[in-house]
PDB file of N, CA and C in Angstrom:
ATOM      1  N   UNK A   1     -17.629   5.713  13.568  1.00  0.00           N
ATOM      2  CA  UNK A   1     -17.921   4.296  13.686  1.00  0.00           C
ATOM      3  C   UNK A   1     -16.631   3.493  13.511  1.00  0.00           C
ATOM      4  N   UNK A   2     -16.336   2.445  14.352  1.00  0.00           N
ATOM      5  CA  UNK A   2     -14.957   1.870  14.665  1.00  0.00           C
ATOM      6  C   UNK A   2     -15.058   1.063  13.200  1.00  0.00           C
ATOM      7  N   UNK A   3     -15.965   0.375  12.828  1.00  0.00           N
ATOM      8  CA  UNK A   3     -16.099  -0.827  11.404  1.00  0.00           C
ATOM      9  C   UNK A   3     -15.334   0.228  10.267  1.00  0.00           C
ATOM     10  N   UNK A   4     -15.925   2.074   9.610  1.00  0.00           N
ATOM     11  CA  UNK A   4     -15.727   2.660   8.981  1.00  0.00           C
ATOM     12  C   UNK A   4     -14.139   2.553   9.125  1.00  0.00           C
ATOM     13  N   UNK A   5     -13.397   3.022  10.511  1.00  0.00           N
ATOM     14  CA  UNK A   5     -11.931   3.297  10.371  1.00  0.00           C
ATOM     15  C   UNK A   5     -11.058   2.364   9.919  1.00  0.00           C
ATOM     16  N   UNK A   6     -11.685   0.971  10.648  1.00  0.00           N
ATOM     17  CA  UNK A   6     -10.704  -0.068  10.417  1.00  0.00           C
ATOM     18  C   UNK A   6     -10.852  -0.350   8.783  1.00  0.00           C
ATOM     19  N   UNK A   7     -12.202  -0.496   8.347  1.00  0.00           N
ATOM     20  CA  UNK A   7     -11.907  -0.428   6.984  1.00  0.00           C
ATOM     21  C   UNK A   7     -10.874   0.450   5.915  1.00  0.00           C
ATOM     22  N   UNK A   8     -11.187   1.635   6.340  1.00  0.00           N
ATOM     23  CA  UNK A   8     -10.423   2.270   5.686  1.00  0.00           C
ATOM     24  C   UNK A   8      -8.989   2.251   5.478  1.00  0.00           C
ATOM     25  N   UNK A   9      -8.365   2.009   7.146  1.00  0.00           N
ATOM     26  CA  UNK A   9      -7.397   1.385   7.270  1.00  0.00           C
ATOM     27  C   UNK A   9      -6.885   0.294   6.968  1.00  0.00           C
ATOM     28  N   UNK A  10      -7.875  -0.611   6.478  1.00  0.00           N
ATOM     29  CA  UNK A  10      -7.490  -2.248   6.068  1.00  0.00           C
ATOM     30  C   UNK A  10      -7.015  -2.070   4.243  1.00  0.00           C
ATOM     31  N   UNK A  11      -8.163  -1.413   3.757  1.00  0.00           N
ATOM     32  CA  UNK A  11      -8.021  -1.086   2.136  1.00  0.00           C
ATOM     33  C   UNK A  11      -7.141  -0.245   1.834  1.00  0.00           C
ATOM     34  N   UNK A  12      -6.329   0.850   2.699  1.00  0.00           N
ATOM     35  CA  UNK A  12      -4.938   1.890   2.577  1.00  0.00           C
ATOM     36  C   UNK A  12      -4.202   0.859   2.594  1.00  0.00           C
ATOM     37  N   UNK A  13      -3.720   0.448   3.705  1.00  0.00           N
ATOM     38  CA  UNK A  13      -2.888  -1.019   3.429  1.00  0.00           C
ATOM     39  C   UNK A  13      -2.413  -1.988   2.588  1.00  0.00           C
ATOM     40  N   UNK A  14      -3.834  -2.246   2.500  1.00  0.00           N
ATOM     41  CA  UNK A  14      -3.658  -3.238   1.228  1.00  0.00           C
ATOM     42  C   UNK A  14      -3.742  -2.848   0.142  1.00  0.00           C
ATOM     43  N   UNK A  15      -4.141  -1.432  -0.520  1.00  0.00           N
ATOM     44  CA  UNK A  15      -4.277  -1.007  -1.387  1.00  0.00           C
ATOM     45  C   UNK A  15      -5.591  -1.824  -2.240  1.00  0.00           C
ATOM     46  N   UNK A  16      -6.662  -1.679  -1.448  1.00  0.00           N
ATOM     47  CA  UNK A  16      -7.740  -2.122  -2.322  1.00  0.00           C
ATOM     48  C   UNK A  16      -8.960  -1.492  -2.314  1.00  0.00           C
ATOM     49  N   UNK A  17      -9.964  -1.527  -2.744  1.00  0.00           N
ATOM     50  CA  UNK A  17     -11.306  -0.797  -2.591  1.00  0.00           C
ATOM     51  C   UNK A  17     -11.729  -1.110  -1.314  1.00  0.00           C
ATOM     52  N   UNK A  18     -11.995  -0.147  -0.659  1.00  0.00           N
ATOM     53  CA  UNK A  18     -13.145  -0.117   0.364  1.00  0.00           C
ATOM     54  C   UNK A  18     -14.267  -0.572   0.532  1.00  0.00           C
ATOM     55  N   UNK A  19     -15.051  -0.682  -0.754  1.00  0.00           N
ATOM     56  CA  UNK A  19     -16.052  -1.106  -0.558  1.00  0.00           C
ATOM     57  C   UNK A  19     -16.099  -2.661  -0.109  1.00  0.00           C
ATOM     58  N   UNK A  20     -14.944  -3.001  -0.641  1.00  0.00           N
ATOM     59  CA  UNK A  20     -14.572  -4.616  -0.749  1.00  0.00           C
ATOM     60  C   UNK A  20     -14.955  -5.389   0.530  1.00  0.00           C
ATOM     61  N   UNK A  21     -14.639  -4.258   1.393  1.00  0.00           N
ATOM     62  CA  UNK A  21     -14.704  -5.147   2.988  1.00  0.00           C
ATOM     63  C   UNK A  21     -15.687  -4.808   4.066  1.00  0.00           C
ATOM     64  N   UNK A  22     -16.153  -6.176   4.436  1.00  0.00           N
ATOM     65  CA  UNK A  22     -17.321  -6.047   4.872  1.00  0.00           C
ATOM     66  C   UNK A  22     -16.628  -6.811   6.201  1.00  0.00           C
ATOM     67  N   UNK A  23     -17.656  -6.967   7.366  1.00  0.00           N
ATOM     68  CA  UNK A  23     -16.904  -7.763   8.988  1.00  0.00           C
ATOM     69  C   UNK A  23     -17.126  -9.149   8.253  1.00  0.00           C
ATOM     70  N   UNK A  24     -17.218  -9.641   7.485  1.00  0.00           N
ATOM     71  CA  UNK A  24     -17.083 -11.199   7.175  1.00  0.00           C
ATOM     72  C   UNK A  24     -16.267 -11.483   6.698  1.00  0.00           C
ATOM     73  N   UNK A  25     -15.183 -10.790   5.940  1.00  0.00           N
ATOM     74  CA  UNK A  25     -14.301 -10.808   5.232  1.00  0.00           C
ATOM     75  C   UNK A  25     -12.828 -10.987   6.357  1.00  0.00           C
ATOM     76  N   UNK A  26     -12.516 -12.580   5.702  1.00  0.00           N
ATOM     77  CA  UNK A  26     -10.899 -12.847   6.515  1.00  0.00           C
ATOM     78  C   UNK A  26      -9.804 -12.286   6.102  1.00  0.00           C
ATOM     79  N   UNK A  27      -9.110 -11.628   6.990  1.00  0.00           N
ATOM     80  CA  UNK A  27      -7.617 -10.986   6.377  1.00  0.00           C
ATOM     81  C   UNK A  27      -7.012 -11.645   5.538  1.00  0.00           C
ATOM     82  N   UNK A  28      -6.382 -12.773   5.770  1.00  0.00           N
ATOM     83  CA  UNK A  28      -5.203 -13.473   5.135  1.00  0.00           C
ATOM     84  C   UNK A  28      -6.016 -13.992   3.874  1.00  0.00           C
ATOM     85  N   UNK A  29      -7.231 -14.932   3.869  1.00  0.00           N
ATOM     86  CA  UNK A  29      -7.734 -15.783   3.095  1.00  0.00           C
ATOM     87  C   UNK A  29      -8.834 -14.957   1.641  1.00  0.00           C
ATOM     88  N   UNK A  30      -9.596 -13.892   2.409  1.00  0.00           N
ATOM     89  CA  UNK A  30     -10.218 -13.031   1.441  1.00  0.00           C
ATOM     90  C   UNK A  30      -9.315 -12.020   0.909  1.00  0.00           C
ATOM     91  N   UNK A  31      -8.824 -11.059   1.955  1.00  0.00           N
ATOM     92  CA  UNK A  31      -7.640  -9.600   1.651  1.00  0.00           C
ATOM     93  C   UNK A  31      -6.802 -10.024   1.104  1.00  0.00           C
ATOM     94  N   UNK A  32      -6.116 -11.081   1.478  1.00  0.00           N
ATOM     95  CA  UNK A  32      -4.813 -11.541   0.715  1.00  0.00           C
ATOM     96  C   UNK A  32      -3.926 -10.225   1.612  1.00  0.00           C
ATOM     97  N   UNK A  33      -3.984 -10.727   2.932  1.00  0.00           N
ATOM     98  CA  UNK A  33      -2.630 -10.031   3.743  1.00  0.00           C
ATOM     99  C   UNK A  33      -1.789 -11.021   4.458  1.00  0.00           C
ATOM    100  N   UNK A  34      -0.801 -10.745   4.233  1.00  0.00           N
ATOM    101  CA  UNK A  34       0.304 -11.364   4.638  1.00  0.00           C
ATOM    102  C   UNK A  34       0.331 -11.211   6.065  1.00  0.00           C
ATOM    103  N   UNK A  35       1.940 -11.901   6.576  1.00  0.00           N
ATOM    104  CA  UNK A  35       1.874 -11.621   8.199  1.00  0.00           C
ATOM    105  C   UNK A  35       2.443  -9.981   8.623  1.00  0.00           C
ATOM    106  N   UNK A  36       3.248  -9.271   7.437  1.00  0.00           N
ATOM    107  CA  UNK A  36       3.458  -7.852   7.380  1.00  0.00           C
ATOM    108  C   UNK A  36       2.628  -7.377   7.417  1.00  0.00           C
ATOM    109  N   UNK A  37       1.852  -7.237   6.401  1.00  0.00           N
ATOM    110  CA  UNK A  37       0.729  -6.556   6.560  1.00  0.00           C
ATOM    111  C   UNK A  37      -0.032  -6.671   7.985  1.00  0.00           C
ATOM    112  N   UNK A  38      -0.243  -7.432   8.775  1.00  0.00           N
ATOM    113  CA  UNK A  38      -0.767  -8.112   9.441  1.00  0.00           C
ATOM    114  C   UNK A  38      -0.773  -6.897  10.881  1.00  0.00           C
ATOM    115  N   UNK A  39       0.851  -7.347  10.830  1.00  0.00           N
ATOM    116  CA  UNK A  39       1.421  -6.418  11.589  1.00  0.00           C
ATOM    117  C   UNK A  39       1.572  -4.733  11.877  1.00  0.00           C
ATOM    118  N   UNK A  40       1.854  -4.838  10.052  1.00  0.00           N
ATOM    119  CA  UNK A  40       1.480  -3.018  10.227  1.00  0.00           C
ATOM    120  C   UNK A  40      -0.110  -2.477  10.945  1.00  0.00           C
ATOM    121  N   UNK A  41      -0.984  -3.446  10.618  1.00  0.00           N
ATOM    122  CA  UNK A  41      -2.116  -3.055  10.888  1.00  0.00           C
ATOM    123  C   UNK A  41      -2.526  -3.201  12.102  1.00  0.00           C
ATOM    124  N   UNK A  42      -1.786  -3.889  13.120  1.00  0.00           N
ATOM    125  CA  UNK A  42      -2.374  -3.876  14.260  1.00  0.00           C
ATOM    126  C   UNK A  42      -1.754  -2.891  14.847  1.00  0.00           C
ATOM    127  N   UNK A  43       0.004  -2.431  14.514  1.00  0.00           N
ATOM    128  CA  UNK A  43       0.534  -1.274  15.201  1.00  0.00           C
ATOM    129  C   UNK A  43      -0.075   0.041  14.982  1.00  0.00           C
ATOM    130  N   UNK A  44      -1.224  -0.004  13.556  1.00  0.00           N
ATOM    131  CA  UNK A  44      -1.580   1.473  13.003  1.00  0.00           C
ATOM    132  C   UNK A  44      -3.029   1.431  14.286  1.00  0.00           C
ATOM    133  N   UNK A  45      -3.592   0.638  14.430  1.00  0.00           N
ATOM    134  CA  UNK A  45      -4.628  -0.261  15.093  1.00  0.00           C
ATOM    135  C   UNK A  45      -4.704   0.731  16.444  1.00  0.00           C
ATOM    136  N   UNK A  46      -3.575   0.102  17.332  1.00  0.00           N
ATOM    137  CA  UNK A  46      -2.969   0.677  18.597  1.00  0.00           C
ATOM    138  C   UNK A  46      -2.967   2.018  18.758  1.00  0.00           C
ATOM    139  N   UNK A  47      -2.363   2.706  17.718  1.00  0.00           N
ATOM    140  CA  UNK A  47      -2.108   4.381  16.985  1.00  0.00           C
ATOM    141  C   UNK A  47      -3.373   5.114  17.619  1.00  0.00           C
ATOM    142  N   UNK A  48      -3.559   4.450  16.441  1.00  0.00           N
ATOM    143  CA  UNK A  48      -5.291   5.303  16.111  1.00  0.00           C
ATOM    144  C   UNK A  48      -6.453   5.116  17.457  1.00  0.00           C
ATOM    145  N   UNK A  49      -6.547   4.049  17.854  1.00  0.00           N
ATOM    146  CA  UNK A  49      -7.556   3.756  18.702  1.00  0.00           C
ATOM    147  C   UNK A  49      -6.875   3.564  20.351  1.00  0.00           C
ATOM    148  N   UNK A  50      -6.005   3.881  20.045  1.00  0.00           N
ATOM    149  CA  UNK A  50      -4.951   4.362  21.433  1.00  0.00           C
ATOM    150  C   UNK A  50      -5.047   3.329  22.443  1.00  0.00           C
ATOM    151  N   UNK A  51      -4.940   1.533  21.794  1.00  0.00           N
ATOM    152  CA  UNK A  51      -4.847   0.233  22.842  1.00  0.00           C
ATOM    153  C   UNK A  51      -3.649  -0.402  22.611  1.00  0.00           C
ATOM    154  N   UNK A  52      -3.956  -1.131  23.768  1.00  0.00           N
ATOM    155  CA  UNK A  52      -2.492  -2.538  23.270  1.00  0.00           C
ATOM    156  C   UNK A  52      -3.503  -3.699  22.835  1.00  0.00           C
ATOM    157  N   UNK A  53      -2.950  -4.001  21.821  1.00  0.00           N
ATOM    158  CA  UNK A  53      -3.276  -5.387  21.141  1.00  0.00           C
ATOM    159  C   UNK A  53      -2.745  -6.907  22.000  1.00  0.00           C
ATOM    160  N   UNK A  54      -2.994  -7.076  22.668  1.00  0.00           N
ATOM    161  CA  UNK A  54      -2.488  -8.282  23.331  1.00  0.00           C
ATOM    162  C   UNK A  54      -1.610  -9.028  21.871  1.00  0.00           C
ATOM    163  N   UNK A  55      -1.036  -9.658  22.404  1.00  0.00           N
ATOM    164  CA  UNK A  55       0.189 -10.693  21.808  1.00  0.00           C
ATOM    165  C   UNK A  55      -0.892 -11.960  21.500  1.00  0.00           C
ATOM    166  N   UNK A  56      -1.697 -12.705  22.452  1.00  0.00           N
ATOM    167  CA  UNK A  56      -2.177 -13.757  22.451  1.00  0.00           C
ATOM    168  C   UNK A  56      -3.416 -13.349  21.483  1.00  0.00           C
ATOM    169  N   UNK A  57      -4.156 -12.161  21.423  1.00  0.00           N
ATOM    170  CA  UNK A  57      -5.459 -11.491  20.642  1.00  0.00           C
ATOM    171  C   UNK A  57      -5.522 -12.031  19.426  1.00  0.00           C
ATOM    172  N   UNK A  58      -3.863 -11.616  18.766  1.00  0.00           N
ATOM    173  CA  UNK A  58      -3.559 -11.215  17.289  1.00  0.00           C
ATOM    174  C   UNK A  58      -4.163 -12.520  16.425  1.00  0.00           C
ATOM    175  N   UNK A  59      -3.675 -13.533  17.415  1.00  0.00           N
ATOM    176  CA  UNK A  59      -4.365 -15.072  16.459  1.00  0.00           C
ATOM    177  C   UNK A  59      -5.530 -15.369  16.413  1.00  0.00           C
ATOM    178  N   UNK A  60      -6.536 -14.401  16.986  1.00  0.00           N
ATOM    179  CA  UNK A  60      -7.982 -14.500  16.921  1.00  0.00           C
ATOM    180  C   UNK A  60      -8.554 -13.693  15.850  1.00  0.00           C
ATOM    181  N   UNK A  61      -7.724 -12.747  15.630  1.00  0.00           N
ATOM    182  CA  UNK A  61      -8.832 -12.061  14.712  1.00  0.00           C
ATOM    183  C   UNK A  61      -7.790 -12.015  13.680  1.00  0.00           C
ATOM    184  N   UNK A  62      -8.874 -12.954  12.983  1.00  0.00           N
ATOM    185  CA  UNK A  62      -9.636 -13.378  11.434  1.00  0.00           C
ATOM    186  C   UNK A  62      -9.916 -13.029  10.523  1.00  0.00           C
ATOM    187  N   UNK A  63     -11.091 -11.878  11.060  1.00  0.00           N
ATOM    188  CA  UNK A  63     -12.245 -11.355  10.326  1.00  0.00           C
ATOM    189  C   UNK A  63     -12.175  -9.807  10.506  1.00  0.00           C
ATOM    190  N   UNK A  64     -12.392  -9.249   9.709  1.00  0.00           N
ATOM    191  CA  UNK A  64     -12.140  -7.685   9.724  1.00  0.00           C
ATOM    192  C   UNK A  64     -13.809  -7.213  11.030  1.00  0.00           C
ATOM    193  N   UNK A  65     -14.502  -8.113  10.939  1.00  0.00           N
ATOM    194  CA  UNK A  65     -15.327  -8.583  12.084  1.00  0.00           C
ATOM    195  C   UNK A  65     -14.336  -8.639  13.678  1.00  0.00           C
ATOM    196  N   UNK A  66     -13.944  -9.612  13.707  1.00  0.00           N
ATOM    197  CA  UNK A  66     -13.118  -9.703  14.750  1.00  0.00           C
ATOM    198  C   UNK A  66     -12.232  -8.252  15.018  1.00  0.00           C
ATOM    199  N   UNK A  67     -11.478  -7.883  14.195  1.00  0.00           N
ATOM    200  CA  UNK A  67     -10.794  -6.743  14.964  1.00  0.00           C
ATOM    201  C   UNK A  67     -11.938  -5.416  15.310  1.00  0.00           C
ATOM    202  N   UNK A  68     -12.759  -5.508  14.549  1.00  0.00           N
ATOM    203  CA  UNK A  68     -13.779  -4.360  15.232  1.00  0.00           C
ATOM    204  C   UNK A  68     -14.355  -4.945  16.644  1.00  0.00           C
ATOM    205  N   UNK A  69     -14.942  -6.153  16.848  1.00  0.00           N
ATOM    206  CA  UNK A  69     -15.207  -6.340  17.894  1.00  0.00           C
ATOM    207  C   UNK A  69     -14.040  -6.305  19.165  1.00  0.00           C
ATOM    208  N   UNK A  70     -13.107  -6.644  18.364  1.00  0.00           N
ATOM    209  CA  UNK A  70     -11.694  -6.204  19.691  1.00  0.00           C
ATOM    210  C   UNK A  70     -11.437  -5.100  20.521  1.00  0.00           C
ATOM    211  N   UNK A  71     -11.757  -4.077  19.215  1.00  0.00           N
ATOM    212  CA  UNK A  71     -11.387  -2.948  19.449  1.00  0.00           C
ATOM    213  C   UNK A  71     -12.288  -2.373  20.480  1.00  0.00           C
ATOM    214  N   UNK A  72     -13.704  -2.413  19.911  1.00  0.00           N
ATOM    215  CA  UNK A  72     -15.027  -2.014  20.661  1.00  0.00           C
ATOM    216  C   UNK A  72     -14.798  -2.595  22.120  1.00  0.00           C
ATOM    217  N   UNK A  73     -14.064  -3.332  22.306  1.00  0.00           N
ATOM    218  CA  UNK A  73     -13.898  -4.231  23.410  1.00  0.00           C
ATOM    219  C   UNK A  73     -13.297  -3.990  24.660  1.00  0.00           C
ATOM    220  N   UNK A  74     -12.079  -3.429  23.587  1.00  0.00           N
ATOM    221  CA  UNK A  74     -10.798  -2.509  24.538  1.00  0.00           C
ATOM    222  C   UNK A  74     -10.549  -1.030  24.416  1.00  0.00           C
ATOM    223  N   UNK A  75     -11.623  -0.454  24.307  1.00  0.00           N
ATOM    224  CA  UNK A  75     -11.608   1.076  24.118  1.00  0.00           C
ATOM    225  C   UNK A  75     -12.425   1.562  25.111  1.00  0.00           C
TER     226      UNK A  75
END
């Protein structure tokens, strides 16, 4: 399930509990991720789920919601 990876991947990152994150939860404002972080995660993103992240995408997603629906989107 794409929601399971990205989580997992969001809380390695940031170094926080997993359970913590749910698709409602905003990166910057709930996670407390920076624009590094930001970044690592969309290049690990690309990696793993083998897409390009558009340039223009990145300012849409918000919500740990949003990048699952991205992904589901472009896979």
């Amino acid at each position: 399930m794409v929601f399971d990876t990205v989580a997992a991947m969001i809380a390695k990152q940031l170094k926080i509990d997993v359970k913590d994150i749910t698709p409602e939860k905003r990166l910057v404002e709930d996670l407390k991720a920076d624009s590094a972080n930001v970044m690592v995660m969309i290049m690990d993103l690309e990696d793993t789920f083998n897409i390009t992240v558009d340039d223009t995408a990145i300012n849409t997603l918000r919500t740990v919601g949003d990048v699952v629906k991205y992904i589901e989107a472009n896979t």
